[in-house]
PDB file of N, CA and C in Angstrom:
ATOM      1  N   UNK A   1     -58.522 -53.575-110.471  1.00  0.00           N
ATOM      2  CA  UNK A   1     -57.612 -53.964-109.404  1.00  0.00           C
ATOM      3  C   UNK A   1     -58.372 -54.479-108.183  1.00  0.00           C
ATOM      4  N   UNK A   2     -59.537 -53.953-107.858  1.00  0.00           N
ATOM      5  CA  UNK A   2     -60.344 -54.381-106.842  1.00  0.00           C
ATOM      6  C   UNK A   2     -60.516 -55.886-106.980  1.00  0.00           C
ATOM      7  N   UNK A   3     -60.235 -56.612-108.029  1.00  0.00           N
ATOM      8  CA  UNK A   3     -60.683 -58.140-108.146  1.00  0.00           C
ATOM      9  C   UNK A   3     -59.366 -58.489-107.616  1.00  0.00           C
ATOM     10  N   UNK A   4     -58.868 -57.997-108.230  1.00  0.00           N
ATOM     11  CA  UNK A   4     -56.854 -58.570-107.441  1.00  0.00           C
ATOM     12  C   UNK A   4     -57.006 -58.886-106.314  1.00  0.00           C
ATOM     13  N   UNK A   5     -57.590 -57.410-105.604  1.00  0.00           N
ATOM     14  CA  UNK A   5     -57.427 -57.376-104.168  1.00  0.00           C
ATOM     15  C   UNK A   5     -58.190 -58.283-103.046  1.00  0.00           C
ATOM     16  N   UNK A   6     -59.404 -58.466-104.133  1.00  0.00           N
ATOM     17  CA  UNK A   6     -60.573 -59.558-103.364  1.00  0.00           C
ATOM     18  C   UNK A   6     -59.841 -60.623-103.246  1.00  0.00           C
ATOM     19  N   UNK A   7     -58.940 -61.328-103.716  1.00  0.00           N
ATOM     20  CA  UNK A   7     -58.533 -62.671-104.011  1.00  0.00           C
ATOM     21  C   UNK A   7     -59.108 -63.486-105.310  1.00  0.00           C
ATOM     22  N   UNK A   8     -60.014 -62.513-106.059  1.00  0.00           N
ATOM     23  CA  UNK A   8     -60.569 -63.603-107.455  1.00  0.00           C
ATOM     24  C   UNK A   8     -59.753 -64.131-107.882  1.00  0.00           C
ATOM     25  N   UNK A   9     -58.454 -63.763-108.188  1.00  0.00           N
ATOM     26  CA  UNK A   9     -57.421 -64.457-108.912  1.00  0.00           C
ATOM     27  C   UNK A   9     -56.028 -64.938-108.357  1.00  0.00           C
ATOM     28  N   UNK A  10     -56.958 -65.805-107.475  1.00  0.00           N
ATOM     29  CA  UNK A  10     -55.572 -66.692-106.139  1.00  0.00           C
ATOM     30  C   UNK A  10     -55.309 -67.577-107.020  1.00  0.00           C
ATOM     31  N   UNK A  11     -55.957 -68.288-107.862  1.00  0.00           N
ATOM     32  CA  UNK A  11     -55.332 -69.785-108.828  1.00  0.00           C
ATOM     33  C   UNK A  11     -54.297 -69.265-110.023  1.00  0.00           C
ATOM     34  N   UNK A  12     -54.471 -67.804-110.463  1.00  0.00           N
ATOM     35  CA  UNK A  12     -53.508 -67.479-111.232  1.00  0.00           C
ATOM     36  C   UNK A  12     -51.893 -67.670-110.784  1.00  0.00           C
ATOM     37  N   UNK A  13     -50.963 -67.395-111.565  1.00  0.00           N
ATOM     38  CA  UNK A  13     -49.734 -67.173-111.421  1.00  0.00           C
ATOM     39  C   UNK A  13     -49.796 -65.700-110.544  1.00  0.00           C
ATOM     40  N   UNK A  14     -48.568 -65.744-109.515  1.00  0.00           N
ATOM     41  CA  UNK A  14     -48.442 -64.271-109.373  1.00  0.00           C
ATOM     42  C   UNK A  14     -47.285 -63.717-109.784  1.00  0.00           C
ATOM     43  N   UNK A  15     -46.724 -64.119-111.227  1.00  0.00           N
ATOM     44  CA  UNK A  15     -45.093 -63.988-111.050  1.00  0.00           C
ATOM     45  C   UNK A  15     -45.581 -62.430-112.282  1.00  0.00           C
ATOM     46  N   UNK A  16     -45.823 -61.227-111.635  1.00  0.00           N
ATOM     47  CA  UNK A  16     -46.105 -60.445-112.597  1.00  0.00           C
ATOM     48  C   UNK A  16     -45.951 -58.907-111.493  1.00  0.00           C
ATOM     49  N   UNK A  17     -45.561 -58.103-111.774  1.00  0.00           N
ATOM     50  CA  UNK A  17     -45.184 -56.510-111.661  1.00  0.00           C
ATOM     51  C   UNK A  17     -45.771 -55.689-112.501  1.00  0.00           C
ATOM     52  N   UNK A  18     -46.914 -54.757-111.941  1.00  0.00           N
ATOM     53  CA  UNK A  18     -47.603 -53.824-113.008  1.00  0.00           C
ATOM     54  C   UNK A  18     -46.362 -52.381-112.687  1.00  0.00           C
ATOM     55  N   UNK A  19     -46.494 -52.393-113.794  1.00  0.00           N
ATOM     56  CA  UNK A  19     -45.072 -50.921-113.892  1.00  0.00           C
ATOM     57  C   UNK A  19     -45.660 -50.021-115.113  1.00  0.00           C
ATOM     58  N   UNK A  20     -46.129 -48.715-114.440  1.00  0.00           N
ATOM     59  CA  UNK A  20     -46.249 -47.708-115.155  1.00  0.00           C
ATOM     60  C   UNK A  20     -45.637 -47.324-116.826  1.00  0.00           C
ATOM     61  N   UNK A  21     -46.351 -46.712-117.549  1.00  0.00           N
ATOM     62  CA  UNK A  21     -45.486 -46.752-118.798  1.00  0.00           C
ATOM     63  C   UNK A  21     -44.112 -45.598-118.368  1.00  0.00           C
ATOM     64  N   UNK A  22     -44.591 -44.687-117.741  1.00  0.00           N
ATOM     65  CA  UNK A  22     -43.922 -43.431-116.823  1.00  0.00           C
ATOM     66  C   UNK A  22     -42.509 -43.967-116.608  1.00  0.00           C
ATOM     67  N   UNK A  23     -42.697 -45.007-116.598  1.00  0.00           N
ATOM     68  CA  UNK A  23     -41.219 -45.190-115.550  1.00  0.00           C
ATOM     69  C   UNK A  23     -40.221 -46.036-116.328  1.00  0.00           C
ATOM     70  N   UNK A  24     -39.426 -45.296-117.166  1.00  0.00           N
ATOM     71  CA  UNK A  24     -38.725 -45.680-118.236  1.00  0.00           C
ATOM     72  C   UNK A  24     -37.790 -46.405-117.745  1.00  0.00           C
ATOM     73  N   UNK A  25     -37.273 -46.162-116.663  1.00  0.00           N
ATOM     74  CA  UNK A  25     -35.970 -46.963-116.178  1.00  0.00           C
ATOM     75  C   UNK A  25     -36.405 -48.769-115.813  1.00  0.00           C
ATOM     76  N   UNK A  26     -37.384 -48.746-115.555  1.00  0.00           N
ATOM     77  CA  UNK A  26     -38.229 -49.814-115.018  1.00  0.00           C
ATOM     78  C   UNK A  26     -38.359 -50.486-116.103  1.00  0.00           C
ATOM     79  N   UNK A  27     -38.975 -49.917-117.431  1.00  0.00           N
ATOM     80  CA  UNK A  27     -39.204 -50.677-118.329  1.00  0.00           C
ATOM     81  C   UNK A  27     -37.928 -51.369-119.028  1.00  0.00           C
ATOM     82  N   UNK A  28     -37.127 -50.541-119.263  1.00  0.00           N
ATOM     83  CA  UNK A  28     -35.823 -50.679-119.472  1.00  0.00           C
ATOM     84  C   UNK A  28     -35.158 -51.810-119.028  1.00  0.00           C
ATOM     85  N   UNK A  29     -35.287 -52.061-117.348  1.00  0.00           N
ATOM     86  CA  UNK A  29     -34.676 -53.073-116.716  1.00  0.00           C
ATOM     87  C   UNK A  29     -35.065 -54.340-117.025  1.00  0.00           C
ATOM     88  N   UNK A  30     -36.518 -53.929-117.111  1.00  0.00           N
ATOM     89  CA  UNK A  30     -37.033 -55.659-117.573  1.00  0.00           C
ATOM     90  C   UNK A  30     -36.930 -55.712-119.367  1.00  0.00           C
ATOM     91  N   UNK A  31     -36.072 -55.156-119.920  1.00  0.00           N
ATOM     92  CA  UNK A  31     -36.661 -55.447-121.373  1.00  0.00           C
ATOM     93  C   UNK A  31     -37.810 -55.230-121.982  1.00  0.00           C
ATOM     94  N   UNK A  32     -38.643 -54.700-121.740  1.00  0.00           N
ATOM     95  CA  UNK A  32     -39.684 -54.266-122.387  1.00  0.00           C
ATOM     96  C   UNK A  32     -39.617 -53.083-123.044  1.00  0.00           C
ATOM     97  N   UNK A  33     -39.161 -51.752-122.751  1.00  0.00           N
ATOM     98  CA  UNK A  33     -39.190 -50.328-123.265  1.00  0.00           C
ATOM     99  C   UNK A  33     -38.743 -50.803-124.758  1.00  0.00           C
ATOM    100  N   UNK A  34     -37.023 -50.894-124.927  1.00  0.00           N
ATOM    101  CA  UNK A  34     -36.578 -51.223-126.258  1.00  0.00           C
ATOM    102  C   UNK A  34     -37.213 -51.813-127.339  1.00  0.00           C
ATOM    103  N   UNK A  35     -37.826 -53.288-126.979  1.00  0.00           N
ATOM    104  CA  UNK A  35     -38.161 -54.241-127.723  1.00  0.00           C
ATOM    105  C   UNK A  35     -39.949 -54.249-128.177  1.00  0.00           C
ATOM    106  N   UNK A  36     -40.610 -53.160-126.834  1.00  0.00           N
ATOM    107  CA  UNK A  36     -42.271 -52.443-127.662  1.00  0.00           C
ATOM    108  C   UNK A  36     -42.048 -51.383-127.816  1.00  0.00           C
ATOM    109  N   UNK A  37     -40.777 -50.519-127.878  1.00  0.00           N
ATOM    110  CA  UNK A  37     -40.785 -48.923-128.249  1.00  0.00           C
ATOM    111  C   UNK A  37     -41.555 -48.397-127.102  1.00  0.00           C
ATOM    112  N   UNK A  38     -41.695 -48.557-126.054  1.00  0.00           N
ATOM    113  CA  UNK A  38     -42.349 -48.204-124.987  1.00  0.00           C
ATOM    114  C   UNK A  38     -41.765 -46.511-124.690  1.00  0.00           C
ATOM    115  N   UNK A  39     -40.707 -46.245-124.598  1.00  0.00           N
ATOM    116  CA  UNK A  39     -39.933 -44.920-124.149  1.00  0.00           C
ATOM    117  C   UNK A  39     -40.645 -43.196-124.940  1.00  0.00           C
ATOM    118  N   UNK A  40     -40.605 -42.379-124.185  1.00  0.00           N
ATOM    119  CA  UNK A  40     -41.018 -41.209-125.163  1.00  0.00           C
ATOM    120  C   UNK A  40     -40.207 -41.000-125.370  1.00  0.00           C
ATOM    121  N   UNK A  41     -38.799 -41.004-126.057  1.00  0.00           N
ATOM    122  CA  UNK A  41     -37.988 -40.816-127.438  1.00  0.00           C
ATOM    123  C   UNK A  41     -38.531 -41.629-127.993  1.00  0.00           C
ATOM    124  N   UNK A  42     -39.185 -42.910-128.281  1.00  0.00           N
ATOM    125  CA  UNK A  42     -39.309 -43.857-128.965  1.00  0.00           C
ATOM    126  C   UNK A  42     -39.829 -43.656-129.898  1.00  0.00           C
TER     127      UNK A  42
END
């Protein structure tokens, strides 16, 4: 994350949200939990 923070990766896209695996509701919202089995029921 320290490279994030330097600016190394200003030419990248920033269209991205790091979201914990923890946070089921989160994953959920964006579609991800269901569709990688991400959830602990999963």
């Amino acid at each position: 994350m320290d490279e994030v923070r330097s600016g190394e990766f200003n030419w990248k896209s920033d269209d991205f949200e790091l979201v914990r695996l923890e946070d089921e509701l989160r994953l959920q919202q964006l579609g991800l939990a269901d569709e990688n089995d991400l959830t602990a029921g999963g």
